[in-house]
Every structure is written in structure tokens, then in C-alpha cells.
PDB file of N, CA and C in Angstrom:
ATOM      1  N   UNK A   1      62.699 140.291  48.130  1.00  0.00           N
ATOM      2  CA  UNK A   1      62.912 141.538  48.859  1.00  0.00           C
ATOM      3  C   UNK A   1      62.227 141.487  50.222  1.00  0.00           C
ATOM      4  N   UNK A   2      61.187 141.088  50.274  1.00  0.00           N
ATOM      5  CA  UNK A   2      60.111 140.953  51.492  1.00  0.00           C
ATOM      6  C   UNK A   2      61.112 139.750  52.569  1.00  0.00           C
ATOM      7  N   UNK A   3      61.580 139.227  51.390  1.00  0.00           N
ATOM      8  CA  UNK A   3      61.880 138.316  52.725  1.00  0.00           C
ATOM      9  C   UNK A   3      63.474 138.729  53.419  1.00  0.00           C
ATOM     10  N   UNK A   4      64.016 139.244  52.599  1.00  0.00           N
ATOM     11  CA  UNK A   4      65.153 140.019  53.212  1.00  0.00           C
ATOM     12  C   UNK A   4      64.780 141.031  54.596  1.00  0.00           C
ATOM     13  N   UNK A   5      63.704 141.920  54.310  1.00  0.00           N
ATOM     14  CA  UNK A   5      63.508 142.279  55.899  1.00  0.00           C
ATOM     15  C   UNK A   5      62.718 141.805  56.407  1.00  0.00           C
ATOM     16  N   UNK A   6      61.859 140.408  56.100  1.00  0.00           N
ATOM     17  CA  UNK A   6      61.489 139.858  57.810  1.00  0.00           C
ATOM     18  C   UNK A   6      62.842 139.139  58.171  1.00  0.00           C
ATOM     19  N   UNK A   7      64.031 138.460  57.507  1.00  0.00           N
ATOM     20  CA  UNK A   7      65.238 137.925  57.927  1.00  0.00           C
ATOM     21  C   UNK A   7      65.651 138.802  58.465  1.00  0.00           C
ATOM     22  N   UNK A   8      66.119 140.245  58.316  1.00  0.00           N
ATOM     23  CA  UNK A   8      66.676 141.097  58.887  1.00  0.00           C
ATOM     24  C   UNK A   8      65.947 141.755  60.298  1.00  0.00           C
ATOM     25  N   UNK A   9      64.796 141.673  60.635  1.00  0.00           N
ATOM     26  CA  UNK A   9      63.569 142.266  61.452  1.00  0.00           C
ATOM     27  C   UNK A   9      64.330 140.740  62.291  1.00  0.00           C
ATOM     28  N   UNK A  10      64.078 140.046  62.255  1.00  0.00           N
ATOM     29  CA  UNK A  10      64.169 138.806  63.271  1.00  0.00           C
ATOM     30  C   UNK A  10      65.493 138.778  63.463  1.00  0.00           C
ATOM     31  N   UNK A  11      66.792 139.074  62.981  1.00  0.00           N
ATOM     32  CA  UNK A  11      67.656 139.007  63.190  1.00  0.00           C
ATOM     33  C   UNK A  11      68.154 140.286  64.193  1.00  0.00           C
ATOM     34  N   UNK A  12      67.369 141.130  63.832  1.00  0.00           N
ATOM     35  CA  UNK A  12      67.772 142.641  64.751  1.00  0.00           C
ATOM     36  C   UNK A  12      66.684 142.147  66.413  1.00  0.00           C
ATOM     37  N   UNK A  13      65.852 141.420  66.196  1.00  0.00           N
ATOM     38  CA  UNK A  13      65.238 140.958  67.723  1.00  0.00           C
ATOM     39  C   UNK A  13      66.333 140.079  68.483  1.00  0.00           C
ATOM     40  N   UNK A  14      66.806 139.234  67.637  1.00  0.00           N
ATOM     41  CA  UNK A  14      67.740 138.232  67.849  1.00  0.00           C
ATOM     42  C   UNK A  14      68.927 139.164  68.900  1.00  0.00           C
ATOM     43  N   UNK A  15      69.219 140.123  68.027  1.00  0.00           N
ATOM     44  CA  UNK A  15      70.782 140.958  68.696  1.00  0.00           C
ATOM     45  C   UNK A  15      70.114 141.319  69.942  1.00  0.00           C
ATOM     46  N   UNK A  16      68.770 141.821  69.610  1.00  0.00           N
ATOM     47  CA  UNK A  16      68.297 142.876  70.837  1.00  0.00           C
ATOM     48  C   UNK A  16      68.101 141.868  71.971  1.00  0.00           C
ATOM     49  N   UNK A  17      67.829 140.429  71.837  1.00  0.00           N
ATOM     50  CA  UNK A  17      67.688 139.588  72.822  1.00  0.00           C
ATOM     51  C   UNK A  17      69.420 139.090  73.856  1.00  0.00           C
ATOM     52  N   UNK A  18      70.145 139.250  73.116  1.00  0.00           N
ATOM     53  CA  UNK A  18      71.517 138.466  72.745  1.00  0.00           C
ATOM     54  C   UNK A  18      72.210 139.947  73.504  1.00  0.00           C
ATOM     55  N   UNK A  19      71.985 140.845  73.521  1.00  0.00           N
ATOM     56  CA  UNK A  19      72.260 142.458  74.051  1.00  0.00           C
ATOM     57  C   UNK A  19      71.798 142.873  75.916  1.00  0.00           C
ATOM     58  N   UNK A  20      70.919 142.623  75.571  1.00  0.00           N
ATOM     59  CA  UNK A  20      70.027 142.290  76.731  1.00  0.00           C
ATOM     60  C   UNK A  20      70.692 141.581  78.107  1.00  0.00           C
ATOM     61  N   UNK A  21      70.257 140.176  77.392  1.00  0.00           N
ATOM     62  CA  UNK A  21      70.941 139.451  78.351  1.00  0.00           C
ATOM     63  C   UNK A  21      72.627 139.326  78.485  1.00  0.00           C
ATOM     64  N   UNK A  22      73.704 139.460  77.837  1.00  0.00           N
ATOM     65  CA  UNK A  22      74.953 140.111  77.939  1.00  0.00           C
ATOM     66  C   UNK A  22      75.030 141.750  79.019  1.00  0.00           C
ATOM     67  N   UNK A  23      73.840 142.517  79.016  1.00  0.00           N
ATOM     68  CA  UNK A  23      74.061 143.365  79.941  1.00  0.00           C
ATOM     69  C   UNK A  23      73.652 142.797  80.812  1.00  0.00           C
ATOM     70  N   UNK A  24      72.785 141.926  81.032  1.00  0.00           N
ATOM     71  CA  UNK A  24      72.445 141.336  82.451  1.00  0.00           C
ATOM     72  C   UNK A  24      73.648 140.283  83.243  1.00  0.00           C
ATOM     73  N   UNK A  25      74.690 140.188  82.251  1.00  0.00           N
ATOM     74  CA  UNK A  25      76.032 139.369  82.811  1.00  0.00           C
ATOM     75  C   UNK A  25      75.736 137.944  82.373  1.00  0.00           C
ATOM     76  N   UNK A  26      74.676 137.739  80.938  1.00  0.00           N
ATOM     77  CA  UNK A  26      74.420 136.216  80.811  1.00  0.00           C
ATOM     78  C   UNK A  26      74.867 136.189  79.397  1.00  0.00           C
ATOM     79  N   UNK A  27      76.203 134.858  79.762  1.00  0.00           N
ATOM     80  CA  UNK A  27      76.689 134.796  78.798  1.00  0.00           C
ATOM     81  C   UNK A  27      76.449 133.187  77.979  1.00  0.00           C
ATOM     82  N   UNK A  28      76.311 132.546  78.892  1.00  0.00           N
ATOM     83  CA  UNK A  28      75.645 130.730  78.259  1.00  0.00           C
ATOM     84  C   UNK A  28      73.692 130.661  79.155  1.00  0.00           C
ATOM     85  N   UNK A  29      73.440 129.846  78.303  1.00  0.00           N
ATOM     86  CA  UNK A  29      72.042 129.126  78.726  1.00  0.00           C
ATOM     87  C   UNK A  29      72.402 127.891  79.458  1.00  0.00           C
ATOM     88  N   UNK A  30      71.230 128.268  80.634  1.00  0.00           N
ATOM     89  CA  UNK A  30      70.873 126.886  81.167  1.00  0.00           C
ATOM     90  C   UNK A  30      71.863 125.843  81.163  1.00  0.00           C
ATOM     91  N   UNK A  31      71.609 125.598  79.616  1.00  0.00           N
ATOM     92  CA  UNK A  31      72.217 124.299  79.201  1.00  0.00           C
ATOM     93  C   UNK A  31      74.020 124.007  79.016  1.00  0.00           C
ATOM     94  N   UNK A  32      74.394 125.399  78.971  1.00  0.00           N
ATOM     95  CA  UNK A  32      75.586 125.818  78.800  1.00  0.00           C
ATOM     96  C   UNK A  32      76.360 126.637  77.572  1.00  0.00           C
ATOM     97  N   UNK A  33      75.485 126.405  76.445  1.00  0.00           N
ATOM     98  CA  UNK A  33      75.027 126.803  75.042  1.00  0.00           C
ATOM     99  C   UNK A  33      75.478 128.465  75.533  1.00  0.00           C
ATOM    100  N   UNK A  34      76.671 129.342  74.524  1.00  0.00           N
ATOM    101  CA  UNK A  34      76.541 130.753  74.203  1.00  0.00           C
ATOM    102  C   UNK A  34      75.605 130.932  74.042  1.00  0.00           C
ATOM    103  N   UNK A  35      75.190 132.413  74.839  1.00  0.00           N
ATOM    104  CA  UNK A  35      73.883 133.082  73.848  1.00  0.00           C
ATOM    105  C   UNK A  35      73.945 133.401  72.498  1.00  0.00           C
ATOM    106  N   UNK A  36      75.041 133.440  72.055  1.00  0.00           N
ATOM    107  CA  UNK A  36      75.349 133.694  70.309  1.00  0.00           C
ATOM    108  C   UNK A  36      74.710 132.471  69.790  1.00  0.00           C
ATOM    109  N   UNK A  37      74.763 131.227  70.447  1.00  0.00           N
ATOM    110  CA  UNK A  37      74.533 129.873  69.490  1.00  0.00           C
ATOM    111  C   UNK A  37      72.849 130.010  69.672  1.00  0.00           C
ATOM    112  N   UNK A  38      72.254 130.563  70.499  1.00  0.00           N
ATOM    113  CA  UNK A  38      70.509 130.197  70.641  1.00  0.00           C
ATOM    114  C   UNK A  38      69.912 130.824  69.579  1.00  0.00           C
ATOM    115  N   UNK A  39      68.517 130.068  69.401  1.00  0.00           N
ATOM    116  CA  UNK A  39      67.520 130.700  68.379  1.00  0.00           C
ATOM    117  C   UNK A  39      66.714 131.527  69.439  1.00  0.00           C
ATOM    118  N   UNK A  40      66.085 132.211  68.582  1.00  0.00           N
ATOM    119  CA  UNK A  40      64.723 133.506  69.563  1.00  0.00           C
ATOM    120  C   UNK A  40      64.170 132.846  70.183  1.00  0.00           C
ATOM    121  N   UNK A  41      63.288 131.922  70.285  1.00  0.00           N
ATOM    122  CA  UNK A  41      62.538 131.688  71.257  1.00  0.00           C
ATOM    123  C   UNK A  41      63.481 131.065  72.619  1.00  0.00           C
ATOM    124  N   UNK A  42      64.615 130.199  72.231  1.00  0.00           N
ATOM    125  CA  UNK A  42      65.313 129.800  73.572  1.00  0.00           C
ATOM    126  C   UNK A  42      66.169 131.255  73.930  1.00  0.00           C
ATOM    127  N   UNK A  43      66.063 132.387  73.127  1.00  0.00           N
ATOM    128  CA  UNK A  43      67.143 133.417  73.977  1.00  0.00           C
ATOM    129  C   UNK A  43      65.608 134.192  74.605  1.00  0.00           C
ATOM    130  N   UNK A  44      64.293 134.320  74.418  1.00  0.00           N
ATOM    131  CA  UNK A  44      63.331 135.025  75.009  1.00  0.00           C
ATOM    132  C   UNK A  44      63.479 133.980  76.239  1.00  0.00           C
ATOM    133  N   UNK A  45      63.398 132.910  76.432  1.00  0.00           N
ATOM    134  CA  UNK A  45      63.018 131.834  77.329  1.00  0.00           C
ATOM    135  C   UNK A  45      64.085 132.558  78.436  1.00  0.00           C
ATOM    136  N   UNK A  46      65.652 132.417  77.766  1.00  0.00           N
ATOM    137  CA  UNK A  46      66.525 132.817  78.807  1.00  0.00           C
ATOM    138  C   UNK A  46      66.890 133.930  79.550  1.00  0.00           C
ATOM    139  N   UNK A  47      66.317 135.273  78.887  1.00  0.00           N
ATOM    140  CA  UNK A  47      65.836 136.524  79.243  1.00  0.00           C
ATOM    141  C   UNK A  47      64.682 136.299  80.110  1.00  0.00           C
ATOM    142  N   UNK A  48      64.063 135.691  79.823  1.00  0.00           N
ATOM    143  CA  UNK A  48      62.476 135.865  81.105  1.00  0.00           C
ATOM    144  C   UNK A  48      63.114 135.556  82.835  1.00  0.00           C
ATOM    145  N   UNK A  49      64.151 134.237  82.286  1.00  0.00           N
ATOM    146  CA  UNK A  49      64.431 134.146  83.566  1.00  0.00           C
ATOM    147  C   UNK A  49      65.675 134.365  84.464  1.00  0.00           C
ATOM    148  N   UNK A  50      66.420 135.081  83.670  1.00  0.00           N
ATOM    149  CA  UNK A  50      67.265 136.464  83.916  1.00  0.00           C
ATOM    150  C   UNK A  50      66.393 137.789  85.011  1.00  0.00           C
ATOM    151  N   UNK A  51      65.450 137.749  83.688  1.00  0.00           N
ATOM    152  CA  UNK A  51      65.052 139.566  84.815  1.00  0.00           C
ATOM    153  C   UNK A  51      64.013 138.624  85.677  1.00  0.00           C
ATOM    154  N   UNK A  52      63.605 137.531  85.735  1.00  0.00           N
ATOM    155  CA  UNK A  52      63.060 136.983  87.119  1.00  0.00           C
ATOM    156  C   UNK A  52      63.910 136.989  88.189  1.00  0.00           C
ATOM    157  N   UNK A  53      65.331 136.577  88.075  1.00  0.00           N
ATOM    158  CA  UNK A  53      66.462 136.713  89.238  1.00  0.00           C
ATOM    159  C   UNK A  53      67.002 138.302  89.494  1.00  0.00           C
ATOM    160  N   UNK A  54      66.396 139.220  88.402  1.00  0.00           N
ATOM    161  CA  UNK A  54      66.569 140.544  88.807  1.00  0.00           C
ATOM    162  C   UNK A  54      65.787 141.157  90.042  1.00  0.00           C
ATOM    163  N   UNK A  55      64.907 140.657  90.148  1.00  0.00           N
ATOM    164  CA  UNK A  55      63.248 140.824  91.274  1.00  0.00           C
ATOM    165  C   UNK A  55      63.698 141.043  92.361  1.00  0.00           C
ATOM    166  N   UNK A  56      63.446 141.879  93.641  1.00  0.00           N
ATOM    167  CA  UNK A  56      64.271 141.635  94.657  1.00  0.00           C
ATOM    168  C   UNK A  56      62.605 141.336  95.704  1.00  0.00           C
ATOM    169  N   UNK A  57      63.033 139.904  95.880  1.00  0.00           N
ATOM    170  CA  UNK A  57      61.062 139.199  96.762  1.00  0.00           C
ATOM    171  C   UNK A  57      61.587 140.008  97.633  1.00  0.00           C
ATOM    172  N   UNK A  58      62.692 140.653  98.811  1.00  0.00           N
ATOM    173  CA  UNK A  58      62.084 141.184  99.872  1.00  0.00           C
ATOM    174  C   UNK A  58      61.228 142.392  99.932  1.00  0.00           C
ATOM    175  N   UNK A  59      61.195 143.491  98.857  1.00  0.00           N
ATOM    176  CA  UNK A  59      60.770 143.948  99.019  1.00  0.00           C
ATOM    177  C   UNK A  59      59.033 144.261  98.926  1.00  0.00           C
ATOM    178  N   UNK A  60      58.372 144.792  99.818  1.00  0.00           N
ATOM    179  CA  UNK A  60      57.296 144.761  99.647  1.00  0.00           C
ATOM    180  C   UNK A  60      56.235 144.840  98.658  1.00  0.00           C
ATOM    181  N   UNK A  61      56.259 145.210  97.653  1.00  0.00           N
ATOM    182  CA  UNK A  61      55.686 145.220  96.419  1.00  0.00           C
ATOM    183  C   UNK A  61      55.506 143.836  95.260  1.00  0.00           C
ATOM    184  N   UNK A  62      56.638 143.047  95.983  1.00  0.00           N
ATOM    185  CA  UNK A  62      57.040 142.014  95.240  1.00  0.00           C
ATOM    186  C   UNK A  62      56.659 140.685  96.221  1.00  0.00           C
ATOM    187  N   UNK A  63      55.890 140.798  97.033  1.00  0.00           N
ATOM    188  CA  UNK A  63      55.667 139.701  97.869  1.00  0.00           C
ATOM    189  C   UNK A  63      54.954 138.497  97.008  1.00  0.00           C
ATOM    190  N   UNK A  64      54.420 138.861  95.949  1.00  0.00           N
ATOM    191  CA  UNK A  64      53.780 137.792  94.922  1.00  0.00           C
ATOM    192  C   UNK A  64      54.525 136.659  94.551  1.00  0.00           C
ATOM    193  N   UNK A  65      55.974 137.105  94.383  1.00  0.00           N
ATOM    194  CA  UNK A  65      56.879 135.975  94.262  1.00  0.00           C
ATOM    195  C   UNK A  65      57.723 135.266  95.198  1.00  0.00           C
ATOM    196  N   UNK A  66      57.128 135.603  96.059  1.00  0.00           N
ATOM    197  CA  UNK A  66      57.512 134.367  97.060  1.00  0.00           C
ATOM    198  C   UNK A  66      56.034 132.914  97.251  1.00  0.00           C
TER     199      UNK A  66
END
């Protein structure tokens, strides 16, 4: 039973990752790989650097990333 909802708990992060980046217009990794085919840690990896290209460096607040 226990292990039915940590499978289900990781699987609902999974969508929420896989959701995410589909609203951000990302539909393959990097590598070319669907986001449907990635595990969590390569769909967190590909979300980080999604909302990094969301950043807009000109503006002043954001001069750190340049």
C-alpha cells in the first residue's frame, strides 16, 4: 500500500514536471528525447533550463546573469 503512493506521489511530480515544461513550449530534451520519455531528475534538469531562457538579462534586476 505504502508503496503505491510514493509510486503515485512521484508519478504526479513527474506530470507536474512534464506540464510545466509543455506550457513553456518544450516538447523534446536537449538530446531530442520527448518529455514523455524522461525520468524526474532529467525532466527537473530540463525545466531549470527552460525558465533560465525565460530570464530577460536586459533588464535591470537581472544583471547577475550576464
Amino acid at each position: 500500500m505504502k508503496t503505491d503512493k510514493k509510486q503515485l506521489h512521484q508519478e504526479m511530480k513527474r506530470n507536474f514536471l512534464i506540464e510545466r515544461l509543455l506550457d513553456l513550449g518544450i516538447s523534446k530534451s536537449q538530446t531530442g528525447k520527448s518529455v514523455h520519455e524522461l525520468d524526474y531528475e532529467t525532466l527537473k534538469y530540463e525545466l531549470v533550463l527552460a525558465e533560465m531562457r525565460q530570464v530577460d538579462i536586459e533588464h535591470p534586476e537581472h544583471r547577475w546573469f550576464r
